[in-house]
PDB file of N, CA and C in Angstrom:
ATOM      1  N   UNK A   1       0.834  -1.187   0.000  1.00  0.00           N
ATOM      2  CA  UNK A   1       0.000   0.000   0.000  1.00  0.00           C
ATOM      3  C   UNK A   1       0.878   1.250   0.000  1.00  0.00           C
ATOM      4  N   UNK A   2       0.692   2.048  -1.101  1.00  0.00           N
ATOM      5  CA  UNK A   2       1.128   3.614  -0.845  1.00  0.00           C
ATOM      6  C   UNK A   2       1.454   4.036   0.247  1.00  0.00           C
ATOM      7  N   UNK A   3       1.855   4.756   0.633  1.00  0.00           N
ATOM      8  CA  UNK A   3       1.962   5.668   1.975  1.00  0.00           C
ATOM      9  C   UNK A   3       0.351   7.079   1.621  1.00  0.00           C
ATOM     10  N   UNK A   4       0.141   7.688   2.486  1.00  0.00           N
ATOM     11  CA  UNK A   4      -0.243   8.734   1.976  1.00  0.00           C
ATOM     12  C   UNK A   4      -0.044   9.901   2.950  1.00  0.00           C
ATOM     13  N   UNK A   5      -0.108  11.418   2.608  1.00  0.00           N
ATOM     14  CA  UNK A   5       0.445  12.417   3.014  1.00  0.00           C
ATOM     15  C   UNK A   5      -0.591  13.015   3.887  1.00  0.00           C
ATOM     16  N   UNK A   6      -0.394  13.591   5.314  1.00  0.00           N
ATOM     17  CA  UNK A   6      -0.941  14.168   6.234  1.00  0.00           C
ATOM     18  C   UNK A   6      -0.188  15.506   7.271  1.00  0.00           C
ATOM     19  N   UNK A   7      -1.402  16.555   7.176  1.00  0.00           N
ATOM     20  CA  UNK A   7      -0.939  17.550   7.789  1.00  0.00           C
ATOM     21  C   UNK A   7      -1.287  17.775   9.034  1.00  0.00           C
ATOM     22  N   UNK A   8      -0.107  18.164   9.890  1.00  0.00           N
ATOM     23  CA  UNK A   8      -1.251  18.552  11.661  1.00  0.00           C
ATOM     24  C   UNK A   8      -0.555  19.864  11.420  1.00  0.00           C
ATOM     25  N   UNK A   9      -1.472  20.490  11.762  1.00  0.00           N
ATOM     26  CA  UNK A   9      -1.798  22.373  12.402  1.00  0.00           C
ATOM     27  C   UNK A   9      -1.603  22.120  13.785  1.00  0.00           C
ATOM     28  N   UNK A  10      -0.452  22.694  14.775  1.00  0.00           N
ATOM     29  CA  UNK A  10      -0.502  23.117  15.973  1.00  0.00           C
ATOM     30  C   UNK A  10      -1.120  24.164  16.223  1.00  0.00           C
ATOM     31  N   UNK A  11      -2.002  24.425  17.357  1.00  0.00           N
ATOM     32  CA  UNK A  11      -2.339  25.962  17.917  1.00  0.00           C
ATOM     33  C   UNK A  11      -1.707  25.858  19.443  1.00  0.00           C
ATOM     34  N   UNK A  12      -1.555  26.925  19.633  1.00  0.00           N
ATOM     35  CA  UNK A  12      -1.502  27.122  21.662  1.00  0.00           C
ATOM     36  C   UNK A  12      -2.985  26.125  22.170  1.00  0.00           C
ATOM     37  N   UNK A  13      -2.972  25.415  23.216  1.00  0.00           N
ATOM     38  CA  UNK A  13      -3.756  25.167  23.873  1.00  0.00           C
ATOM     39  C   UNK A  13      -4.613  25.637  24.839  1.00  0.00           C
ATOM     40  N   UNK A  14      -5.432  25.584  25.723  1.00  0.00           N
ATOM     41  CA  UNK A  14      -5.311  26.241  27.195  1.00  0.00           C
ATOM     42  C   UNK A  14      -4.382  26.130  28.081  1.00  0.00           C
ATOM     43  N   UNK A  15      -3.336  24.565  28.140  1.00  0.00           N
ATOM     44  CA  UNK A  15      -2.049  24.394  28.642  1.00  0.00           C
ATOM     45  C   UNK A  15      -1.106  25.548  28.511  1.00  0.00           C
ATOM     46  N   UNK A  16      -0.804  26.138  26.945  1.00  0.00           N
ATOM     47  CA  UNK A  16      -0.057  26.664  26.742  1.00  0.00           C
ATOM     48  C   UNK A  16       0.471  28.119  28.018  1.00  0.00           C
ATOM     49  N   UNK A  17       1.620  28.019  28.252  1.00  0.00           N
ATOM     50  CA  UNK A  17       2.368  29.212  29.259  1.00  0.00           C
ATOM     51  C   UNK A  17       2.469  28.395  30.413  1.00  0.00           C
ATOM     52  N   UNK A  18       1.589  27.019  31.030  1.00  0.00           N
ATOM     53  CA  UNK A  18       1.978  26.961  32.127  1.00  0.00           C
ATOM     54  C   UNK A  18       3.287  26.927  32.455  1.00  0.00           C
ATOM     55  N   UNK A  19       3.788  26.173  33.598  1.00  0.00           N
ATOM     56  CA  UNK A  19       5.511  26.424  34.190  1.00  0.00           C
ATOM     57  C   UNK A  19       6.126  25.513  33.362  1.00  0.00           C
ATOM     58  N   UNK A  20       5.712  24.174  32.737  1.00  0.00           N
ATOM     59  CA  UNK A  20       6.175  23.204  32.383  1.00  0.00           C
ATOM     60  C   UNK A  20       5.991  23.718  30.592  1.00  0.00           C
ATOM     61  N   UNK A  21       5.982  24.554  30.154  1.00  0.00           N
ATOM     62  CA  UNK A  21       5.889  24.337  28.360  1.00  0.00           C
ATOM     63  C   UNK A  21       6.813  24.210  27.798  1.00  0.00           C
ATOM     64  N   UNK A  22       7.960  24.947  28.088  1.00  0.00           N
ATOM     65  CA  UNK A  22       9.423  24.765  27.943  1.00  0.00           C
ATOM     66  C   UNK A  22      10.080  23.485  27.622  1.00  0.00           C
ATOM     67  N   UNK A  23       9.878  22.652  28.671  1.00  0.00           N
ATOM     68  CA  UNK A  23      10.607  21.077  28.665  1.00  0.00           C
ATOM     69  C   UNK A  23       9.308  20.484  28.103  1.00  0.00           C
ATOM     70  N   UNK A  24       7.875  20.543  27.682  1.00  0.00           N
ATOM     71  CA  UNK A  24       7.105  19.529  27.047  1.00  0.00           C
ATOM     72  C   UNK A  24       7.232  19.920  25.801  1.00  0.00           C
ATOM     73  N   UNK A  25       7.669  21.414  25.304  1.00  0.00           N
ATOM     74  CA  UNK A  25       8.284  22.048  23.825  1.00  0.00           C
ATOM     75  C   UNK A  25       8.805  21.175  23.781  1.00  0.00           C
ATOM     76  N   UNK A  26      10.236  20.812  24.225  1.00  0.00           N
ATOM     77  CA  UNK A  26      11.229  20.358  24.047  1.00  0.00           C
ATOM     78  C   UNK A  26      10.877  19.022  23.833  1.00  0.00           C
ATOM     79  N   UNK A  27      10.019  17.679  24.523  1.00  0.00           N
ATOM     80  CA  UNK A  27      10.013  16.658  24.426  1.00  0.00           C
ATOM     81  C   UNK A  27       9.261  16.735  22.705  1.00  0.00           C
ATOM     82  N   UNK A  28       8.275  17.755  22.533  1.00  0.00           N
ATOM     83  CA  UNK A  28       8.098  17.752  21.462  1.00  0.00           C
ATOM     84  C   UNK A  28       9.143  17.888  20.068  1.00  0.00           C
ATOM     85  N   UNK A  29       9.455  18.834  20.304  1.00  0.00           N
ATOM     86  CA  UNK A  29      11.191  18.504  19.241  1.00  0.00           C
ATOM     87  C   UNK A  29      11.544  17.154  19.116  1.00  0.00           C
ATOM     88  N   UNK A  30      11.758  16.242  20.529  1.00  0.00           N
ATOM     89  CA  UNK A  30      12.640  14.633  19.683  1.00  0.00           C
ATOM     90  C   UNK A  30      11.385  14.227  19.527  1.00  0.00           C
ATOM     91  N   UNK A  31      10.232  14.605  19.879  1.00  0.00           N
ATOM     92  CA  UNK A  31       9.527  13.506  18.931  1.00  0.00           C
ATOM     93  C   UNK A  31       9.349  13.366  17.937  1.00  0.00           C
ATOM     94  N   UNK A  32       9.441  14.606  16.903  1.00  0.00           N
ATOM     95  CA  UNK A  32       9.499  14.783  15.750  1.00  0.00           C
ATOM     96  C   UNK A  32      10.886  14.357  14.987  1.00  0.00           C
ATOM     97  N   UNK A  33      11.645  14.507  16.033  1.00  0.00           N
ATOM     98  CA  UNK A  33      13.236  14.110  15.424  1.00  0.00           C
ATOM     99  C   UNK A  33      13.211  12.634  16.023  1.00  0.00           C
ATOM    100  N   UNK A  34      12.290  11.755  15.919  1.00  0.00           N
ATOM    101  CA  UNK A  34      12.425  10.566  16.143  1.00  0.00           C
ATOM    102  C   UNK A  34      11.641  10.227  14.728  1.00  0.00           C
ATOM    103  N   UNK A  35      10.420  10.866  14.580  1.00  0.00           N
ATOM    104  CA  UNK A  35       9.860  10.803  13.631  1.00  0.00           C
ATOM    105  C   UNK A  35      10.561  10.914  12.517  1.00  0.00           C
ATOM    106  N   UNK A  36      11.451  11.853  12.148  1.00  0.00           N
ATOM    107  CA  UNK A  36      11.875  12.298  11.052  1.00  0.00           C
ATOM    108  C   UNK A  36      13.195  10.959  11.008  1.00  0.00           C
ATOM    109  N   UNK A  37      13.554  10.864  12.008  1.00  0.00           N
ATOM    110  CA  UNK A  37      14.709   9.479  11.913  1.00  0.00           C
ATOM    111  C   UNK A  37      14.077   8.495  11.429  1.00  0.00           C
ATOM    112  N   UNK A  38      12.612   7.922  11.599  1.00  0.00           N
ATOM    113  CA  UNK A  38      12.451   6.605  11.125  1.00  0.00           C
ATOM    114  C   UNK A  38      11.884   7.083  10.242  1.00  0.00           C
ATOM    115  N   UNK A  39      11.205   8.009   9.198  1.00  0.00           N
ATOM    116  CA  UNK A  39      11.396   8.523   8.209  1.00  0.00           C
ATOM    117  C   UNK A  39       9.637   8.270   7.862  1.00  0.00           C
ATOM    118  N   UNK A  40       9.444   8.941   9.008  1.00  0.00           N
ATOM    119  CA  UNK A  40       7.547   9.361   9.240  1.00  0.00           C
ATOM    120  C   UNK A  40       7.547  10.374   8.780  1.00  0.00           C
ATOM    121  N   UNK A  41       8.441  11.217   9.424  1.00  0.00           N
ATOM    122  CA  UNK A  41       8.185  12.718   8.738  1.00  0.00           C
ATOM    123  C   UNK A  41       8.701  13.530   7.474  1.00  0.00           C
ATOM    124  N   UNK A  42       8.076  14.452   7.215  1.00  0.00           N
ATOM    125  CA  UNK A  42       8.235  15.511   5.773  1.00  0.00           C
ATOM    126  C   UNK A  42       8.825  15.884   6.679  1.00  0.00           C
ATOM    127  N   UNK A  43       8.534  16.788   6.941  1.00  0.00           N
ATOM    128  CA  UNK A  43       8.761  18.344   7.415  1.00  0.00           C
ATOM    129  C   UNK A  43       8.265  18.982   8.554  1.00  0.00           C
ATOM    130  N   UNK A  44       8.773  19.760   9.401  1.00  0.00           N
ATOM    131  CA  UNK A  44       7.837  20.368  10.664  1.00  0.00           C
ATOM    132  C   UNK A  44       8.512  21.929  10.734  1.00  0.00           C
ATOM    133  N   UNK A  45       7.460  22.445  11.175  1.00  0.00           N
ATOM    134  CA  UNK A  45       8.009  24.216  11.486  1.00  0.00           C
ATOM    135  C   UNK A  45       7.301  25.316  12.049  1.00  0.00           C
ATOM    136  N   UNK A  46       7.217  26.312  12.215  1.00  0.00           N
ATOM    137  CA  UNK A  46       5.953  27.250  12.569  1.00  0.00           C
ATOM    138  C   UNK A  46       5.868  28.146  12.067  1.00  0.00           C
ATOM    139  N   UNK A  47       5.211  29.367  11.597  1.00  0.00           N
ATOM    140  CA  UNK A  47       4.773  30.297  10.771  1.00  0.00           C
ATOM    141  C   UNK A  47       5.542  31.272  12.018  1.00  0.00           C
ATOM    142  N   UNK A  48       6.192  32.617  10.882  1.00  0.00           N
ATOM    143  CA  UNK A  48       6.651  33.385  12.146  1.00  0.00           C
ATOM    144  C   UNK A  48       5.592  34.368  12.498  1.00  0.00           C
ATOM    145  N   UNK A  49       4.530  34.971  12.041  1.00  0.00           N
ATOM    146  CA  UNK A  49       3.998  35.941  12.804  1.00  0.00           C
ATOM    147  C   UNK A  49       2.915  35.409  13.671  1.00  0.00           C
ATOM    148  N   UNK A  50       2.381  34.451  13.402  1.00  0.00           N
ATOM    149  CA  UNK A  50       1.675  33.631  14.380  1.00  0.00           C
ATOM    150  C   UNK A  50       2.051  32.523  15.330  1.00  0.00           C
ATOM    151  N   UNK A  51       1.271  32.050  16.252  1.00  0.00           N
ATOM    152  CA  UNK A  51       2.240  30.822  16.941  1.00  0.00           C
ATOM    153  C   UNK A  51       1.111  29.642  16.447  1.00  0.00           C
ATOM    154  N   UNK A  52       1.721  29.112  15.298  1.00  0.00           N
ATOM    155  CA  UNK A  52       0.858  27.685  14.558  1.00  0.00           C
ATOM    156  C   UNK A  52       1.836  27.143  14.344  1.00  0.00           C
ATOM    157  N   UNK A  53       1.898  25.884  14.442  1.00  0.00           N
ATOM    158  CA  UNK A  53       3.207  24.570  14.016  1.00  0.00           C
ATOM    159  C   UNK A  53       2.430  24.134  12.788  1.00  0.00           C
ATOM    160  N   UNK A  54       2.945  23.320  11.760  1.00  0.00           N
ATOM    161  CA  UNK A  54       2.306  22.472  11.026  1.00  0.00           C
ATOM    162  C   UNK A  54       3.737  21.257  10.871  1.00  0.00           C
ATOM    163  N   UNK A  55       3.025  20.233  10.697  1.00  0.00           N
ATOM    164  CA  UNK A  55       4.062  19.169  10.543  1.00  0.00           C
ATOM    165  C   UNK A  55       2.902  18.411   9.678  1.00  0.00           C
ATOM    166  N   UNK A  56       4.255  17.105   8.494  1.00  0.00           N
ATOM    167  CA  UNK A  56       3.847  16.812   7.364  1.00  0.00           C
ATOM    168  C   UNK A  56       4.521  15.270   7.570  1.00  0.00           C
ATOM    169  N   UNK A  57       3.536  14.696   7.516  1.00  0.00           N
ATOM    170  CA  UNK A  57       3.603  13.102   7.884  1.00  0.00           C
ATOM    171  C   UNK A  57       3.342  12.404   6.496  1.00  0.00           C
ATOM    172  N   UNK A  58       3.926  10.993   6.677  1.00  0.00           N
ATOM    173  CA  UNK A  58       3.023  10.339   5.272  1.00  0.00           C
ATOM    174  C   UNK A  58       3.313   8.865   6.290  1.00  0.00           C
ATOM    175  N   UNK A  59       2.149   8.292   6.160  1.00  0.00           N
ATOM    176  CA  UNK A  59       1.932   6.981   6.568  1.00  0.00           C
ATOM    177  C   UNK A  59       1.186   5.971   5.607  1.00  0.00           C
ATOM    178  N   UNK A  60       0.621   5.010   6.435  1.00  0.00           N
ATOM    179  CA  UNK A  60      -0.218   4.268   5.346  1.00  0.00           C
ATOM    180  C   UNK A  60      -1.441   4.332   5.691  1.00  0.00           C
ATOM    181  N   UNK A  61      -2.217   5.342   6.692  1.00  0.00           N
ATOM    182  CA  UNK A  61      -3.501   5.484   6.975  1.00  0.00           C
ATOM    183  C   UNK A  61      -3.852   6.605   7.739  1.00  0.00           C
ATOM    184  N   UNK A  62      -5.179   6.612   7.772  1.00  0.00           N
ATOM    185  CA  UNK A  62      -5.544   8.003   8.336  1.00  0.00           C
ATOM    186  C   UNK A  62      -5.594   8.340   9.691  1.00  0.00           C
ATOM    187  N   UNK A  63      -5.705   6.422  10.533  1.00  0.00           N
ATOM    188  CA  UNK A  63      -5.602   6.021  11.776  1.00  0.00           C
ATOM    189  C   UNK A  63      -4.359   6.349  12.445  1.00  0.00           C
ATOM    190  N   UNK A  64      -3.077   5.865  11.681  1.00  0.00           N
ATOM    191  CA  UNK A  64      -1.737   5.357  11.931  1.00  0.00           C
ATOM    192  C   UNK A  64      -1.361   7.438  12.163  1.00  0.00           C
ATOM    193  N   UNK A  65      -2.176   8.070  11.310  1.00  0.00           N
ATOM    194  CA  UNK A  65      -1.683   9.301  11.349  1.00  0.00           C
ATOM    195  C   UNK A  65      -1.934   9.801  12.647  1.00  0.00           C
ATOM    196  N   UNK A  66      -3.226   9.466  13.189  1.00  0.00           N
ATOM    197  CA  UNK A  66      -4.312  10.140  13.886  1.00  0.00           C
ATOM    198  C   UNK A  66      -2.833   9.570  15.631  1.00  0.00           C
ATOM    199  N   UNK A  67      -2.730   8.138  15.304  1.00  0.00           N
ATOM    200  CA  UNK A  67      -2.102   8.225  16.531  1.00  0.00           C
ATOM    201  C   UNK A  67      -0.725   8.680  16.695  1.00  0.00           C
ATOM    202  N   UNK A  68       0.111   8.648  15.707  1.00  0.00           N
ATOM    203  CA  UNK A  68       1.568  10.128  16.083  1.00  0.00           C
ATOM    204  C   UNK A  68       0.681  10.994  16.088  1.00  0.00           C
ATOM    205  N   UNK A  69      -0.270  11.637  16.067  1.00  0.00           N
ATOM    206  CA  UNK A  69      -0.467  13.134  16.196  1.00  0.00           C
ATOM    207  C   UNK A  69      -1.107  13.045  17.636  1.00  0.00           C
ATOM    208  N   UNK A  70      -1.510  11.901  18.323  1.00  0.00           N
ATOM    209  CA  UNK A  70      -2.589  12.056  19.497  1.00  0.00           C
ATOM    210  C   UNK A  70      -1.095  11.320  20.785  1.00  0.00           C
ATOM    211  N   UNK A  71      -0.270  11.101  20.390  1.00  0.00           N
ATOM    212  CA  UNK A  71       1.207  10.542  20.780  1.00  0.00           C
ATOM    213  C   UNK A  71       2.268  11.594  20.875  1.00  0.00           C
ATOM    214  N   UNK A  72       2.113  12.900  20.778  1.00  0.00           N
ATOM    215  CA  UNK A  72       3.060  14.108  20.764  1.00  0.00           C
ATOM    216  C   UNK A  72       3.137  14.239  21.843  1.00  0.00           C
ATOM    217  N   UNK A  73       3.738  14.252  23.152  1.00  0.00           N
ATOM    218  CA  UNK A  73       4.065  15.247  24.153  1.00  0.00           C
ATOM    219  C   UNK A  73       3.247  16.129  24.445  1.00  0.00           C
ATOM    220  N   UNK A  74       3.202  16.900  24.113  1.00  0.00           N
ATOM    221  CA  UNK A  74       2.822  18.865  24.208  1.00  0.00           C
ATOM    222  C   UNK A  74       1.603  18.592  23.584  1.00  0.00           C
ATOM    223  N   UNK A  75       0.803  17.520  22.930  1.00  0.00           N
ATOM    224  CA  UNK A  75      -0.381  17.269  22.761  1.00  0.00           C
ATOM    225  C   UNK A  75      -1.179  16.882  23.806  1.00  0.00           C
ATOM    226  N   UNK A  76      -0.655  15.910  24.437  1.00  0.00           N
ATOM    227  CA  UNK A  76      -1.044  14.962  25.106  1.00  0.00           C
ATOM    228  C   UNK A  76      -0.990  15.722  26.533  1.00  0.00           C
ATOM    229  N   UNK A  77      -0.430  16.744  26.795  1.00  0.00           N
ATOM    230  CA  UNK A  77      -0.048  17.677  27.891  1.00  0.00           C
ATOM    231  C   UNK A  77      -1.064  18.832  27.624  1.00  0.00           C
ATOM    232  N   UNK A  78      -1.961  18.965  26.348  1.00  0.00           N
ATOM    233  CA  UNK A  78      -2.491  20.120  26.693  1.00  0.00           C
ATOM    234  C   UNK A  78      -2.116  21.334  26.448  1.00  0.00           C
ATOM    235  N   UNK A  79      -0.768  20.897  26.013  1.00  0.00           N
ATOM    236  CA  UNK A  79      -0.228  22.232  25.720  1.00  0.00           C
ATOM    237  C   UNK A  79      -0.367  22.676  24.200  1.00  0.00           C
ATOM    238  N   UNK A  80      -0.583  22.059  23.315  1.00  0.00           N
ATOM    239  CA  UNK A  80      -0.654  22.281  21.557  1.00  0.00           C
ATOM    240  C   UNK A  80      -1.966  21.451  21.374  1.00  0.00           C
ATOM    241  N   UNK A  81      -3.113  22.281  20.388  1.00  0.00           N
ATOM    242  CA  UNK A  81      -4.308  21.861  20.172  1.00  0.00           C
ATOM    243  C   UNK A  81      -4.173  21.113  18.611  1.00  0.00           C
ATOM    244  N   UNK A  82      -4.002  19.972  18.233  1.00  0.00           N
ATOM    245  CA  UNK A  82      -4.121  19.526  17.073  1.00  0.00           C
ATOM    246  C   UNK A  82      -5.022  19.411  16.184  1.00  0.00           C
ATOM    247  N   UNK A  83      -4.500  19.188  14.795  1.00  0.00           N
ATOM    248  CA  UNK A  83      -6.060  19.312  13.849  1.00  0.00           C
ATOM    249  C   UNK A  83      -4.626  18.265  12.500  1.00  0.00           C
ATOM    250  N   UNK A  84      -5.876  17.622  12.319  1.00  0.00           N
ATOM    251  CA  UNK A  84      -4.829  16.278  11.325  1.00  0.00           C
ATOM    252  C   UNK A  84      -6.305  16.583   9.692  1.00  0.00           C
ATOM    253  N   UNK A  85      -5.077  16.759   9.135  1.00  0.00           N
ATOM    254  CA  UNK A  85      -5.599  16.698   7.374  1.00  0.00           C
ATOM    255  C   UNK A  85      -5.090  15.542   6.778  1.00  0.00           C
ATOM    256  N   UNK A  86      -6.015  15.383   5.689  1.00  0.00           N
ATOM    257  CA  UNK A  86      -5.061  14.553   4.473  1.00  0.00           C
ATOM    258  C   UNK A  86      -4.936  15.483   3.690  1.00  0.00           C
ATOM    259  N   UNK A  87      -3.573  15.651   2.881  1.00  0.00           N
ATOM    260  CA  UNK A  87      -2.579  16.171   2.200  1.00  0.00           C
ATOM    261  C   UNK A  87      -2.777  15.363   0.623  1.00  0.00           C
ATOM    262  N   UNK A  88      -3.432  15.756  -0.211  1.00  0.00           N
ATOM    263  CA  UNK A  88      -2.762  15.380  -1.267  1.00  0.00           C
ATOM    264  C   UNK A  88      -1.879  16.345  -2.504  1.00  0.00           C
ATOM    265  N   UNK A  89      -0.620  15.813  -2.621  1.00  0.00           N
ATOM    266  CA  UNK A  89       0.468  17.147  -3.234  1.00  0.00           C
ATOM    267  C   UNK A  89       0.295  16.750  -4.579  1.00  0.00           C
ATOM    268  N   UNK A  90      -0.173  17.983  -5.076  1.00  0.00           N
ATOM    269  CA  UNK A  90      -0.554  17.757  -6.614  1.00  0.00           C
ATOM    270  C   UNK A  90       1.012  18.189  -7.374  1.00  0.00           C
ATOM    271  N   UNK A  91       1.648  18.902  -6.928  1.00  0.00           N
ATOM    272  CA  UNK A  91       3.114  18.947  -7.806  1.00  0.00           C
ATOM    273  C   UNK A  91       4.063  19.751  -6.664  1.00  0.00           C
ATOM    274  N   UNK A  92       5.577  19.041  -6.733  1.00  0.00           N
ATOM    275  CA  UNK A  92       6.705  19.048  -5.619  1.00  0.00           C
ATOM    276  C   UNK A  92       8.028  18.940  -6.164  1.00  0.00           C
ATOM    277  N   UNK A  93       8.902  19.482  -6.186  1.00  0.00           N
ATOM    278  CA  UNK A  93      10.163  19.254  -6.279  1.00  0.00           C
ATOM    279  C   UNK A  93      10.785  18.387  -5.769  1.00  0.00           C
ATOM    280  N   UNK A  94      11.621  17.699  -7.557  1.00  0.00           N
ATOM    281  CA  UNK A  94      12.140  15.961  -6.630  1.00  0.00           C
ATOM    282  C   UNK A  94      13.726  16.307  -6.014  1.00  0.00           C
TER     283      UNK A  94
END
């Protein structure tokens, strides 16, 4: 089966600012750099004038997506509000 391509939108949460966002930021970073090591992930980053993350997954389902995105740290803490798309890239540089 294909893989197919999926987007999560971070927002601030109601978590967001408590004392702990700092180090659950941070656990968020290797998770993505765990992700990106076993080669789950596109891409991750945040828009600079707003505070939105988006990160770019490709798996083999919409499930498999749903749980790295419900498996983040700083998700799962409350601290980043997620929202999971399917992505389909109609034209990309190889």
């Amino acid at each position: 089966m294909e893989k197919q391509s999926f987007v999560i939108i971070l927002r601030p949460a109601p978590n967001y600012g408590v004392p702990k966002t700092e180090d659950l930021i941070s656990k968020h970073f290797a998770y993505l750099q765990k992700l990106l090591a076993e080669g789950t992930l596109v891409m991750a980053g945040r828009f600079t004038e707003v505070l939105i993350g988006l990160v770019m997954i490709n798996t083999q389902d919409k499930e498999t997506a749903e749980s790295i995105m419900k498996a983040d740290p700083a998700v799962t803490a409350g601290i980043f509000h997620a929202e999971l798309y399917q992505w389909t890239i109609a034209l990309h540089a190889c």
